[in-house]
N, C-alpha and C. Protein backbone atom coordinates (compact mmCIF):
# COMPACT_ATOMS: atom_id res chain seq x y z
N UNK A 1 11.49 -20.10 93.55
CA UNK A 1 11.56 -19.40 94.82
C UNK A 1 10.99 -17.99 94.71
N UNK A 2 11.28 -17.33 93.67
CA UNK A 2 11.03 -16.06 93.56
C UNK A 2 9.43 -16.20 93.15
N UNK A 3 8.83 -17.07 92.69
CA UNK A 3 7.58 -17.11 92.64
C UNK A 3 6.63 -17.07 93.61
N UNK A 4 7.02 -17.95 94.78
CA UNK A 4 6.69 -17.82 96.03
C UNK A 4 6.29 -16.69 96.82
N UNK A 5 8.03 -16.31 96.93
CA UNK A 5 7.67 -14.78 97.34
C UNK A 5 6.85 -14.02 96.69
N UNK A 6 6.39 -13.61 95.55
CA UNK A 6 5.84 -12.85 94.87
C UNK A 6 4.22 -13.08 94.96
N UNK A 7 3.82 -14.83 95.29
CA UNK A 7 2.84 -14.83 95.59
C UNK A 7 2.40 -14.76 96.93
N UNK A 8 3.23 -14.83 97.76
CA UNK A 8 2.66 -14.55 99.08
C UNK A 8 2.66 -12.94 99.07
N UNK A 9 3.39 -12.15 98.55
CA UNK A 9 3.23 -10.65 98.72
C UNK A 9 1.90 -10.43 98.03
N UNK A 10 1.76 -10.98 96.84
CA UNK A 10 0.07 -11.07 96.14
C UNK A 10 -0.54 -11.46 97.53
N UNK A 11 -0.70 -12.10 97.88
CA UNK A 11 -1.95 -12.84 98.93
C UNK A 11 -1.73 -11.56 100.10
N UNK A 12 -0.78 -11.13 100.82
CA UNK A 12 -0.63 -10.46 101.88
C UNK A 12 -1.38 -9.27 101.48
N UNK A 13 -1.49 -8.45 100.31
CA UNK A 13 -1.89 -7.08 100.07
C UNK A 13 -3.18 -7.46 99.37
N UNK A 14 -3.60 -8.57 99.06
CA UNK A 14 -4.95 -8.68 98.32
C UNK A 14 -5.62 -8.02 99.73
N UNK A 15 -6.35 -7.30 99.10
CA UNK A 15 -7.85 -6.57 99.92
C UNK A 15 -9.08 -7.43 99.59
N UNK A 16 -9.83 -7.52 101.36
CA UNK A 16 -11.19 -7.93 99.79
C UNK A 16 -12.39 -7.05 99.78
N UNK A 17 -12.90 -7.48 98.58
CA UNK A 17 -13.78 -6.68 97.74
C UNK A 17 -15.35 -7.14 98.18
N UNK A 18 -16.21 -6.32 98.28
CA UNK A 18 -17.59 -6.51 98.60
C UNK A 18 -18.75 -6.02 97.66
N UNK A 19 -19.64 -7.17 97.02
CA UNK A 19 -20.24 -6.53 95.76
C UNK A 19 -21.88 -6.84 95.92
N UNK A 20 -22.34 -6.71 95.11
CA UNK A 20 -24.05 -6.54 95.25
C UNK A 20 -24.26 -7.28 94.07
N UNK A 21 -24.39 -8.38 93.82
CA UNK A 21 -24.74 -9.26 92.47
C UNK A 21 -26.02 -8.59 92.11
N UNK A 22 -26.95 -8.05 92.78
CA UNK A 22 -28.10 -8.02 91.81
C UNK A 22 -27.88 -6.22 91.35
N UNK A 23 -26.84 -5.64 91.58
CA UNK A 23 -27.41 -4.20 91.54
C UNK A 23 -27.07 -3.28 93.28
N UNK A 24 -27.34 -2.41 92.93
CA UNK A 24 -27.44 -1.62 94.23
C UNK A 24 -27.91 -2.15 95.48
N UNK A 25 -27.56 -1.37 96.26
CA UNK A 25 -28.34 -1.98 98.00
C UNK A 25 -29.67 -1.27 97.50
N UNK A 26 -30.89 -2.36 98.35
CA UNK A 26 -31.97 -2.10 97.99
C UNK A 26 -32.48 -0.71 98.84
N UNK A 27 -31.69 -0.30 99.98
CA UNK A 27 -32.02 0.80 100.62
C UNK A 27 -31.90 2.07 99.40
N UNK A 28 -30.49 1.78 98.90
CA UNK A 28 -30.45 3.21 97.83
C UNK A 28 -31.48 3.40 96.71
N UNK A 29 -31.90 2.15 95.93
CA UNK A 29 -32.94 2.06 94.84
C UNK A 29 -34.14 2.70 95.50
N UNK A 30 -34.31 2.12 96.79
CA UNK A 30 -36.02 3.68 97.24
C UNK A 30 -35.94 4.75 97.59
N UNK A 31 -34.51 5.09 98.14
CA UNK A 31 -34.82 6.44 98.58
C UNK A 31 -33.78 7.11 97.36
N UNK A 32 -33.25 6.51 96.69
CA UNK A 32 -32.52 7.19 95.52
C UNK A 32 -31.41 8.13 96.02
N UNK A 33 -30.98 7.84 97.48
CA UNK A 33 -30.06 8.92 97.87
C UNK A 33 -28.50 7.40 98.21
N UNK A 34 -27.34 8.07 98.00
CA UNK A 34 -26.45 7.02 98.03
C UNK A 34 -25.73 6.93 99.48
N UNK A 35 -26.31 7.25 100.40
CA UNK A 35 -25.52 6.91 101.81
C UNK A 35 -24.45 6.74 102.14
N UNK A 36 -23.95 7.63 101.20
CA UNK A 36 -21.71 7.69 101.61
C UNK A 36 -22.37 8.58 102.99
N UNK A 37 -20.90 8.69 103.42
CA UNK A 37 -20.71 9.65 104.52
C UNK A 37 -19.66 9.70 104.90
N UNK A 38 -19.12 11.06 105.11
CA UNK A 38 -17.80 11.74 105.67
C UNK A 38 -17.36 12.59 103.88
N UNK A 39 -18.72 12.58 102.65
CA UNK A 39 -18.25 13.55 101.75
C UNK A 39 -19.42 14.83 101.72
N UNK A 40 -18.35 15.87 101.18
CA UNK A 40 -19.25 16.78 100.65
C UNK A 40 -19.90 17.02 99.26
N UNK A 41 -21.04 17.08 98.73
CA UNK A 41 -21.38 17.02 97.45
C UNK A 41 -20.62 18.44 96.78
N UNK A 42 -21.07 17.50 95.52
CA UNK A 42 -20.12 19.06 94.16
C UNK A 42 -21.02 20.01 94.38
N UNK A 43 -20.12 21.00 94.04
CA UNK A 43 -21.47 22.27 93.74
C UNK A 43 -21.07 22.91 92.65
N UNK A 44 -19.92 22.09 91.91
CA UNK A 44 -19.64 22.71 90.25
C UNK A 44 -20.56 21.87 89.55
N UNK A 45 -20.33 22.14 87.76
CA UNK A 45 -21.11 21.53 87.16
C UNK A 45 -20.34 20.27 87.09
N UNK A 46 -21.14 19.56 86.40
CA UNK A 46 -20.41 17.66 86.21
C UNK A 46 -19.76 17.78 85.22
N UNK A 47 -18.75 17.20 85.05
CA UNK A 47 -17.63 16.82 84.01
C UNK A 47 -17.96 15.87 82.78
N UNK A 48 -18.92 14.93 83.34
CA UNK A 48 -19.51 14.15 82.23
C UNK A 48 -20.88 14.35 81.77
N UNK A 49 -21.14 13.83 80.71
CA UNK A 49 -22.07 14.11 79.54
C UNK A 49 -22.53 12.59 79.28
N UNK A 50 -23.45 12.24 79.45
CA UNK A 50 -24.60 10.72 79.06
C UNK A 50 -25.43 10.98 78.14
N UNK A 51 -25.60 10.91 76.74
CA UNK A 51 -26.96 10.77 76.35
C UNK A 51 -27.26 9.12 75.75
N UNK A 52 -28.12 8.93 75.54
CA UNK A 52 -29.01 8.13 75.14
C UNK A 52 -30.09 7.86 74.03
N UNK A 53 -30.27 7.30 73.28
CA UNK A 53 -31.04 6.78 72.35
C UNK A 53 -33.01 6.97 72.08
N UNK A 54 -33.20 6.96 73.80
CA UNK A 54 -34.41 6.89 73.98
C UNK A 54 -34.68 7.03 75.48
N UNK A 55 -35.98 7.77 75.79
CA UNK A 55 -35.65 7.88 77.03
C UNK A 55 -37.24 7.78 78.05
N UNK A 56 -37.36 5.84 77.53
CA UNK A 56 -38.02 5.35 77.90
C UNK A 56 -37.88 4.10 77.37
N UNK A 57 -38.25 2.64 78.04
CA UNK A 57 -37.66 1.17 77.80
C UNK A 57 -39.03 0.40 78.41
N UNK A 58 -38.45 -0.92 77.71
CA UNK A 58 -39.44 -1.39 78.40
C UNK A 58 -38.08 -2.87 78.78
N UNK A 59 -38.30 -4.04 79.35
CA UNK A 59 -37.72 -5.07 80.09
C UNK A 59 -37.36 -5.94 78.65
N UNK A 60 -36.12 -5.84 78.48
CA UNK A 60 -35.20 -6.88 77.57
C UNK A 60 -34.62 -5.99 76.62
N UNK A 61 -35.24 -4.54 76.24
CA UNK A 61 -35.39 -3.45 74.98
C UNK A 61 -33.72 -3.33 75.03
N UNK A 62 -33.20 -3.34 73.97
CA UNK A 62 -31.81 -2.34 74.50
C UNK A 62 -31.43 -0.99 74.03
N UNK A 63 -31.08 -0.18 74.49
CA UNK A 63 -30.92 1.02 74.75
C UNK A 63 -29.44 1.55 74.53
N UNK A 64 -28.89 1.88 73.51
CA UNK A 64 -27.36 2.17 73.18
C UNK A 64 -27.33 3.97 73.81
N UNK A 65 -26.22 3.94 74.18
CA UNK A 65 -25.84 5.56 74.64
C UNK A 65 -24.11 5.37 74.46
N UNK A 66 -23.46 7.08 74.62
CA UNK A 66 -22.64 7.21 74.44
C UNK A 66 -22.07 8.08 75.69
N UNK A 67 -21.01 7.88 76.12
CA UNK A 67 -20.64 8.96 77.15
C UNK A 67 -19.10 9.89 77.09
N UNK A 68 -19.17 11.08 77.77
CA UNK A 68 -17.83 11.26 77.22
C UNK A 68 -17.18 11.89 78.99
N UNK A 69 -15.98 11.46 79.34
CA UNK A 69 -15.32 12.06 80.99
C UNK A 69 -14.27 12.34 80.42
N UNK A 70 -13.89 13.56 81.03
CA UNK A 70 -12.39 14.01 80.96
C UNK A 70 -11.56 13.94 81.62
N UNK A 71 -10.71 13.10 82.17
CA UNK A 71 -10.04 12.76 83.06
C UNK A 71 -8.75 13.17 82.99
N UNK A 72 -8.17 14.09 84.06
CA UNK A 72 -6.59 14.45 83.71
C UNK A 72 -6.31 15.18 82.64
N UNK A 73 -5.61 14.62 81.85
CA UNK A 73 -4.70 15.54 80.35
C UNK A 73 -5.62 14.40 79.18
N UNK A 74 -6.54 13.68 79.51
CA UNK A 74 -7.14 12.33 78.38
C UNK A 74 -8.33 12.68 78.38
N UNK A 75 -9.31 12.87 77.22
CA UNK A 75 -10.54 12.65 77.06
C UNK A 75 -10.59 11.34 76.48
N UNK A 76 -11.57 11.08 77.32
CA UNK A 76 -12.17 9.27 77.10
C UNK A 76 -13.44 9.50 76.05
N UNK A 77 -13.55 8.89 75.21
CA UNK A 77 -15.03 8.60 74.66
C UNK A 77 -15.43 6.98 74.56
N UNK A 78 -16.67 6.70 74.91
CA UNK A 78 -16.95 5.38 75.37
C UNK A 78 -18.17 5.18 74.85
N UNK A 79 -18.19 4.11 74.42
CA UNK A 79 -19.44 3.82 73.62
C UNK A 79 -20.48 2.51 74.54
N UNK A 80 -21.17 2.83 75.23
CA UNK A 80 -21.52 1.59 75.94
C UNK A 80 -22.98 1.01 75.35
N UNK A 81 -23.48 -0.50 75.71
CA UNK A 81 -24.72 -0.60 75.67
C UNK A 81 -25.58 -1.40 76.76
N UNK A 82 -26.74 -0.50 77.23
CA UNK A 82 -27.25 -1.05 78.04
C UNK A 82 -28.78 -1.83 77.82
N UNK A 83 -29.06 -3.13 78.61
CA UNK A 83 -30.34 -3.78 78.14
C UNK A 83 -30.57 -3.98 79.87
C-alpha cells in the first residue's frame, strides 16, 4: 500500500524534461548567443577555470581537459574527457 502511494506521489511531481539529442538548438550554434530571457549577464569575473590539452582537433581526436568550480563551502575538481 505504502508503495502505491509513494508511487503515485513520484508520478504526480515528475516534471517533464525537454532535451536536444544532437546538441544545442541549431539557432544558438550560429549566432553563438544563448537566448535565455528575463536574465541579466555577470559582470564579475567567472568562477570557473577550463583548460585543455590542445587547442585545436580534428573529428574523432580526443581532447582531455580539466576543470575546477567552486561551489558553496566545496571546491570540485573534475577531470573530464571530450572526443
Amino acid at each position: 500500500m505504502h508503495v502505491r502511494i509513494l508511487l503515485l506521489l513520484c508520478v504526480c511531481w515528475a516534471r517533464r524534461v525537454t532535451a536536444f539529442p544532437d546538441g544545442q538548438v541549431e539557432e544558438s550554434c550560429q549566432s553563438m548567443a544563448t537566448n535565455h530571457t528575463h536574465f541579466e549577464s555577470q559582470i564579475s569575473s567567472s568562477p570557473y577555470k577550463v583548460s585543455v590539452n590542445s587547442t585545436t582537433f580534428t573529428p574523432g581526436q580526443t581532447i582531455t581537459g580539466e576543470g575546477r568550480v567552486l561551489c558553496s563551502e566545496y571546491l570540485l575538481y573534475t577531470s573530464v574527457n571530450w572526443c
